[in-house]
Protein backbone atom coordinates (compact mmCIF):
# COMPACT_ATOMS: atom_id res chain seq x y z
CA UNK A 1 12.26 -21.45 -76.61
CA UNK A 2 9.01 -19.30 -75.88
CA UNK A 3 6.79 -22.30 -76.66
CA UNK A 4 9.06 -24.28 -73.91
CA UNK A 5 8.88 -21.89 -71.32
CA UNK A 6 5.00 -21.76 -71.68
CA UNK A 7 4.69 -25.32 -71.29
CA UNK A 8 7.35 -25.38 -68.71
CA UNK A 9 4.74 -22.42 -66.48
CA UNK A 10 2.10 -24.27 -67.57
CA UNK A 11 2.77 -27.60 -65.84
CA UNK A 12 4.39 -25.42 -63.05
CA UNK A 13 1.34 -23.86 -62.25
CA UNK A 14 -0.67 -26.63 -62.17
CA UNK A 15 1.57 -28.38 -59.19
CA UNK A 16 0.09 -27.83 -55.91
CA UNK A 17 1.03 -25.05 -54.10
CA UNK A 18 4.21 -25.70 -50.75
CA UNK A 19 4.79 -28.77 -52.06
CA UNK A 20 7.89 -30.11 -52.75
CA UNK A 21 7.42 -30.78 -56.68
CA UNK A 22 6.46 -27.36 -56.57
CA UNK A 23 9.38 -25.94 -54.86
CA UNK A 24 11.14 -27.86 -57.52
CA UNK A 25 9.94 -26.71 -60.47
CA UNK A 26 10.56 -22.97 -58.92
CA UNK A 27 13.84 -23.30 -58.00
CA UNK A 28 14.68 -24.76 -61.56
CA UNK A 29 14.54 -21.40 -63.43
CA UNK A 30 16.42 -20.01 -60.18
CA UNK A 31 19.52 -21.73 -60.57
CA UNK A 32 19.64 -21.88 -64.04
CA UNK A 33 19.48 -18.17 -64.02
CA UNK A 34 21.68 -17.66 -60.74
CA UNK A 35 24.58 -20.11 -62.52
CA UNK A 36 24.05 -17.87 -65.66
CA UNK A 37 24.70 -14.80 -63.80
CA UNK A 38 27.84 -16.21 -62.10
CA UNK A 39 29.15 -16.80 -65.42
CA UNK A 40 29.04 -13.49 -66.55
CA UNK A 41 31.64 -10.83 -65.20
CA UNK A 42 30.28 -7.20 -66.24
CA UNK A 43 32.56 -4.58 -65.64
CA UNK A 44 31.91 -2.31 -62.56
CA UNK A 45 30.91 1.01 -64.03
CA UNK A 46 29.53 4.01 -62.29
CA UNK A 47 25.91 3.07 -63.86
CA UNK A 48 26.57 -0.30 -62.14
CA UNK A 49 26.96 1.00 -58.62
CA UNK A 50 23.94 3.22 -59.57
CA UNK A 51 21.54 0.90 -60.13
CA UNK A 52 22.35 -1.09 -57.42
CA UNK A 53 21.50 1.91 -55.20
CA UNK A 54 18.04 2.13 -57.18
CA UNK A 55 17.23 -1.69 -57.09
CA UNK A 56 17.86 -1.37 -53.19
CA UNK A 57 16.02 1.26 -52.90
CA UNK A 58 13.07 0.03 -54.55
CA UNK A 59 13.48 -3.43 -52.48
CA UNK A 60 13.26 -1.35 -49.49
CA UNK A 61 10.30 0.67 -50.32
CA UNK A 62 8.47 -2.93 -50.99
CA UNK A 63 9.54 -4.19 -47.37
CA UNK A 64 8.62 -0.87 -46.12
CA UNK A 65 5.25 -1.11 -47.35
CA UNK A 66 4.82 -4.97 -46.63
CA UNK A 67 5.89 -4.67 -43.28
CA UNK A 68 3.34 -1.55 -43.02
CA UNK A 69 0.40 -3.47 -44.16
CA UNK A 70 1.28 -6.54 -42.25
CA UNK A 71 1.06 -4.46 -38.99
CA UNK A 72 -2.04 -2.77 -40.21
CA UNK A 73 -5.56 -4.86 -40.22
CA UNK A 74 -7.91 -5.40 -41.84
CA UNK A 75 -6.14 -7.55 -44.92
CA UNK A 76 -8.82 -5.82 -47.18
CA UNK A 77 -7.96 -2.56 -46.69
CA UNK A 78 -4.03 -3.06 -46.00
CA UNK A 79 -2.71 -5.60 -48.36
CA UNK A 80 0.00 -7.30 -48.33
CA UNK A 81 1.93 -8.19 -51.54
CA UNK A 82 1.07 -12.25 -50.41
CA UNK A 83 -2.47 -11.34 -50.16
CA UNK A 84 -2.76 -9.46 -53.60
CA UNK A 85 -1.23 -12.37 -55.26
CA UNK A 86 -3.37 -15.35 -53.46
CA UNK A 87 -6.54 -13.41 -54.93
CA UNK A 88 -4.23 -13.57 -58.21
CA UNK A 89 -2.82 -16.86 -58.16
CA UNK A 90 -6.36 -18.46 -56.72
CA UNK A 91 -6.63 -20.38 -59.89
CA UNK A 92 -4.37 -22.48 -62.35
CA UNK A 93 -4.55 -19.78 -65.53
CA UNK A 94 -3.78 -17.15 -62.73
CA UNK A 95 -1.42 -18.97 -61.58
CA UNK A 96 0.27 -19.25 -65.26
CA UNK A 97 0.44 -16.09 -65.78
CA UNK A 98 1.82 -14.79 -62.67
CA UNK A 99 4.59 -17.97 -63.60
CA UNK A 100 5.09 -16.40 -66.98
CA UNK A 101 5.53 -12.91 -65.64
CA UNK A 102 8.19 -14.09 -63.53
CA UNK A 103 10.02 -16.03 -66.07
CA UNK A 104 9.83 -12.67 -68.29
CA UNK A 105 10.99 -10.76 -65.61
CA UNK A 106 13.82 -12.77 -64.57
CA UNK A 107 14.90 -13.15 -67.98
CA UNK A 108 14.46 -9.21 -69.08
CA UNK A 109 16.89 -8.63 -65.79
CA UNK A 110 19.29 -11.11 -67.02
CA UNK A 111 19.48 -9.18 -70.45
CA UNK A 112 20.37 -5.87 -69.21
């Protein structure tokens, strides 16, 4: 399964980026994951409604801060999250590993 998901970023990074193969091959994991999560029916505990105060908490610290930096100029001393991860993703192994990372992440998530 890992060796398929590395291929799987690795052709996925090499697509050209806003195209619509691209967009593809990044909404695949996407709805394979979202239809996974609709399938499962956790019980709503008090750690449930708990994290879901952190996780929005943290999401609105990142908008926060994007929106901040947006605003702000120049992009060099204010980044945005878009601008760290162009100089990141400026390159097809960066590009794979940001991929990978995402995967992982998405599919740590899913475990808890």
């Amino acid at each position: 399964m890992v060796a398929a998901v590395l291929v799987y970023a690795w052709i996925a990074s090499g697509l050209r980026a806003f195209t619509h193969p691209e967009a593809v091959v990044v909404a695949i994991p996407l709805v394979v994951g979202g239809i996974a999560m609709l399938r499962m029916h956790p019980p709503e505990t008090d750690a449930t409604r708990r994290g879901t105060w952190v996780w929005a908490a943290l999401f609105g610290a990142v908008l926060i801060w994007e929106l901040i930096s947006y605003r702000l100029s120049p992009r060099v001393e204010h980044p945005t999250l878009s601008s760290i991860a162009d100089s990141a993703m400026s390159t097809h192994p960066g590009r794979f590993v940001v991929f990978v990372a995402w995967v992982g992440l998405g599919y740590w998530l899913f475990r808890r």
